[in-house]
C-alpha atoms as a PDB file:
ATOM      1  CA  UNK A   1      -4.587 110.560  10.112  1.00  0.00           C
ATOM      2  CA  UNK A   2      -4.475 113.324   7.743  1.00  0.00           C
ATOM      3  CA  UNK A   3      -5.564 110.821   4.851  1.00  0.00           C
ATOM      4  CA  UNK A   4      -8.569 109.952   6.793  1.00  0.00           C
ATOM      5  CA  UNK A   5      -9.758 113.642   7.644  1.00  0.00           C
ATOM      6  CA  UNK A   6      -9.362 114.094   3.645  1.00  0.00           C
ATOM      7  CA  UNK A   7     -11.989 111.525   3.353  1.00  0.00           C
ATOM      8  CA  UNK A   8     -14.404 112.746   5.869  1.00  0.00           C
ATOM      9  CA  UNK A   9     -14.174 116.225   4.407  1.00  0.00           C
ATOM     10  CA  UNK A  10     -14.853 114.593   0.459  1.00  0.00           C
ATOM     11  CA  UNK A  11     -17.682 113.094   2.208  1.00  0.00           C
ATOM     12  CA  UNK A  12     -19.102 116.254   3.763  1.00  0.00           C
ATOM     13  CA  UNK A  13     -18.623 117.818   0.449  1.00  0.00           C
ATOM     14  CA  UNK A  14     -20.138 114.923  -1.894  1.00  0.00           C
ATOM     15  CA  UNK A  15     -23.093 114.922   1.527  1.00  0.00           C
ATOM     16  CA  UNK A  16     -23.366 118.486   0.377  1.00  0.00           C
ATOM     17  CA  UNK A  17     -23.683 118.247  -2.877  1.00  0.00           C
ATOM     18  CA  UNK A  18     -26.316 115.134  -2.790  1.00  0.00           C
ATOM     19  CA  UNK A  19     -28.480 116.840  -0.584  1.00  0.00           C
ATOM     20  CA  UNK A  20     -28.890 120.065  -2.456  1.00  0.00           C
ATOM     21  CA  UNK A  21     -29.431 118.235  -5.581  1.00  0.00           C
ATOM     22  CA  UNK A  22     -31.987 116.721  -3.803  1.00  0.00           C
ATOM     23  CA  UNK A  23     -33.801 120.102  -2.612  1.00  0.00           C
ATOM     24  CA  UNK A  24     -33.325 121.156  -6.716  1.00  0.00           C
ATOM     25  CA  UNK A  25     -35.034 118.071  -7.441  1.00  0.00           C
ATOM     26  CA  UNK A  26     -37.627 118.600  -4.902  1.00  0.00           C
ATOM     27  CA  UNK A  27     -38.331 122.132  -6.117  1.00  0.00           C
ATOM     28  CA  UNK A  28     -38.620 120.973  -9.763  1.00  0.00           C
ATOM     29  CA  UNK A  29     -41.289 118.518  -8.866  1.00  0.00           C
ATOM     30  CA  UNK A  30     -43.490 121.030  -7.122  1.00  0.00           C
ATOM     31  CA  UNK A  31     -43.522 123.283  -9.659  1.00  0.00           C
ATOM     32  CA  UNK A  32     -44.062 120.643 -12.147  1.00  0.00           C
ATOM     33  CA  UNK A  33     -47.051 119.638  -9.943  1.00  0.00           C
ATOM     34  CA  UNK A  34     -47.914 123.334  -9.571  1.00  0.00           C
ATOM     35  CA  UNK A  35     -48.132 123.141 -13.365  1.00  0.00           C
ATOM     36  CA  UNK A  36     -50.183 120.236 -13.980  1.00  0.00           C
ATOM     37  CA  UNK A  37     -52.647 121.267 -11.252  1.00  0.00           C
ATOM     38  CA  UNK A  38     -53.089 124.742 -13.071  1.00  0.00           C
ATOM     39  CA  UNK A  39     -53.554 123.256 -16.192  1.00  0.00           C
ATOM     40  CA  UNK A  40     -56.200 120.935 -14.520  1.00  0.00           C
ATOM     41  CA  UNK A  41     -57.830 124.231 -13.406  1.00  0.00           C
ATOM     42  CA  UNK A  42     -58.438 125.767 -16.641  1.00  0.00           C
ATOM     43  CA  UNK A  43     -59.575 122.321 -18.384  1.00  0.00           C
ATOM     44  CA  UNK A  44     -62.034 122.214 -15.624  1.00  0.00           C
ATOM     45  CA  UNK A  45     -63.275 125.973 -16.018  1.00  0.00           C
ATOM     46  CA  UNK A  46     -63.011 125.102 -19.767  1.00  0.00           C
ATOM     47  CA  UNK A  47     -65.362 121.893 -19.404  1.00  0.00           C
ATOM     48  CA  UNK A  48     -67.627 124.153 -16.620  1.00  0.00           C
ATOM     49  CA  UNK A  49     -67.963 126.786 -19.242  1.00  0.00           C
ATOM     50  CA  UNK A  50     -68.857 124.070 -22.120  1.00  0.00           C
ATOM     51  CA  UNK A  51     -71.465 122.368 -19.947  1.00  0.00           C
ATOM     52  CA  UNK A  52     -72.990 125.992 -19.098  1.00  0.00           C
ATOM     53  CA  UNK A  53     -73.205 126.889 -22.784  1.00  0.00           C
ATOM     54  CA  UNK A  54     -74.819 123.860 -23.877  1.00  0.00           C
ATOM     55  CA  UNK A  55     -77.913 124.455 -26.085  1.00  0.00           C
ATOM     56  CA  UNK A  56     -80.316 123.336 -23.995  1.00  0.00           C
ATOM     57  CA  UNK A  57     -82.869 124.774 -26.690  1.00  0.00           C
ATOM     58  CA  UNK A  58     -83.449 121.076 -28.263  1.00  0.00           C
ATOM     59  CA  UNK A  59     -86.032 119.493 -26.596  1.00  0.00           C
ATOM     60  CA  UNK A  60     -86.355 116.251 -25.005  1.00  0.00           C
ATOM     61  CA  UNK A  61     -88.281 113.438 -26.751  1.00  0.00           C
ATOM     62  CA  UNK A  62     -90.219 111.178 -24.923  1.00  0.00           C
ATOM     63  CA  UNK A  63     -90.370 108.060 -27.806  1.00  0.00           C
ATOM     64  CA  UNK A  64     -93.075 105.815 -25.800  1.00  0.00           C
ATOM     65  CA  UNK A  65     -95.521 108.307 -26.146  1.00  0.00           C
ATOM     66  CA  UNK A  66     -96.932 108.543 -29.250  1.00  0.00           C
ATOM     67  CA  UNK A  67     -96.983 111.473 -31.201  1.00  0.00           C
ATOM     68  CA  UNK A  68     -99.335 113.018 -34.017  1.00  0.00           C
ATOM     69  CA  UNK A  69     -98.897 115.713 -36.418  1.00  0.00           C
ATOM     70  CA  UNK A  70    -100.852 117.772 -34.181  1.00  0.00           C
ATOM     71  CA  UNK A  71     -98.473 117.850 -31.469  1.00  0.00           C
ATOM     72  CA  UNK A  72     -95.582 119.855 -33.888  1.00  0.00           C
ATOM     73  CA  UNK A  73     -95.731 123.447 -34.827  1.00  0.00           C
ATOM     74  CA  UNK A  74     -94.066 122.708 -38.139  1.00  0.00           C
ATOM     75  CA  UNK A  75     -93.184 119.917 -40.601  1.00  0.00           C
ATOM     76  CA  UNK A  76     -89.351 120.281 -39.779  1.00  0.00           C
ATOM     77  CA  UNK A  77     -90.091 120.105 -36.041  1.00  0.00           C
ATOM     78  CA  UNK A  78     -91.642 116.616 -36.289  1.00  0.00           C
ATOM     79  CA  UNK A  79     -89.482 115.431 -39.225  1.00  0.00           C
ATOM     80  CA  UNK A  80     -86.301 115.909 -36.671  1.00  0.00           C
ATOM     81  CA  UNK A  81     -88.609 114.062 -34.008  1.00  0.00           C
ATOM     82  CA  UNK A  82     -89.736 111.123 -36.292  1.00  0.00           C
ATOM     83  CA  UNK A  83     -85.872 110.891 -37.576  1.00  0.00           C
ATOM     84  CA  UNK A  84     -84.448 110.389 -33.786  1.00  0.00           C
ATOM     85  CA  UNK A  85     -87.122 108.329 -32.852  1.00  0.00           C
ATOM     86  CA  UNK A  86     -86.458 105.890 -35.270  1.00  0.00           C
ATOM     87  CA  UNK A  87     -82.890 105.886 -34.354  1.00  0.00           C
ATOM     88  CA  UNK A  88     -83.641 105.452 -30.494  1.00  0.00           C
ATOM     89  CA  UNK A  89     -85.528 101.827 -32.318  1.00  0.00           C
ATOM     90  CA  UNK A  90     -89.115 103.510 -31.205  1.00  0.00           C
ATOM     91  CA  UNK A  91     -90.369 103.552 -35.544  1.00  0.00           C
ATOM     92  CA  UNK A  92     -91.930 106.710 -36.821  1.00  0.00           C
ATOM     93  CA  UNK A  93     -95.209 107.434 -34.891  1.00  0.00           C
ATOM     94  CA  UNK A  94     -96.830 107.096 -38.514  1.00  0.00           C
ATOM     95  CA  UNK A  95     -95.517 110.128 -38.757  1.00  0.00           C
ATOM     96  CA  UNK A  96     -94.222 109.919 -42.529  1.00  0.00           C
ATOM     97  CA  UNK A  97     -97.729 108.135 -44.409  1.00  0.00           C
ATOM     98  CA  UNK A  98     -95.993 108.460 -47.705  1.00  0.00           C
ATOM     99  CA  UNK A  99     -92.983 107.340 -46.910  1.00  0.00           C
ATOM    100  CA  UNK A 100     -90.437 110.072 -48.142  1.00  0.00           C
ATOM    101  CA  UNK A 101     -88.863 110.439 -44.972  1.00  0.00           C
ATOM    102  CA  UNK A 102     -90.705 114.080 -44.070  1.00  0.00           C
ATOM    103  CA  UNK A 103     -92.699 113.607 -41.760  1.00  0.00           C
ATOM    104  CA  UNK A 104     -96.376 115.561 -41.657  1.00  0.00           C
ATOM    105  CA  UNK A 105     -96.215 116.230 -45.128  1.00  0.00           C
END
């Protein structure tokens, strides 16, 4: 009898010990979550802030429509305009006559 109460008792004990492991365990993971969702939060502020500060200065080309030296207020202007529309596959807008890649020159 006394052998077997020994037991039940080493089993409370290991039961014990188990279970607050367990609630260690637990804790760990929810702060490790915690973590990783705060880090989340500032690479999302940082990536907010980024898109916010984004020079939106350079303009938007529209290559189908064609374009004359006319239509830029300076040689550098419609060089940078003639250069991207040749890389979009849209050619130069006979922009650059004498071909020495500046265009309106």
């Amino acid at each position: 009898m006394n052998a077997t109460k020994l037991e039940e008792k080493q089993r409370e004990i290991e039961a014990e010990k188990y279970r607050k492991e367990a609630e260690e365990d637990m804790k760990r993971i929810q702060e490790e979550a915690k973590e990783e969702q705060a880090k989340r939060k500032v690479e999302e502020d940082e990536s907010e802030k980024d898109e916010k500060s984004y020079d939106y200065s350079t303009p938007i080309y529209n290559f189908k429509e064609d374009k004359d030296c006319s239509d830029f207020s300076n040689t550098s202007e419609a060089t940078e305009f003639m250069k991207k529309s040749i890389a979009a596959g849209f050619g130069d807008h006979r922009l650059d006559r004498n071909r020495d890649g500046i265009a309106c020159n």
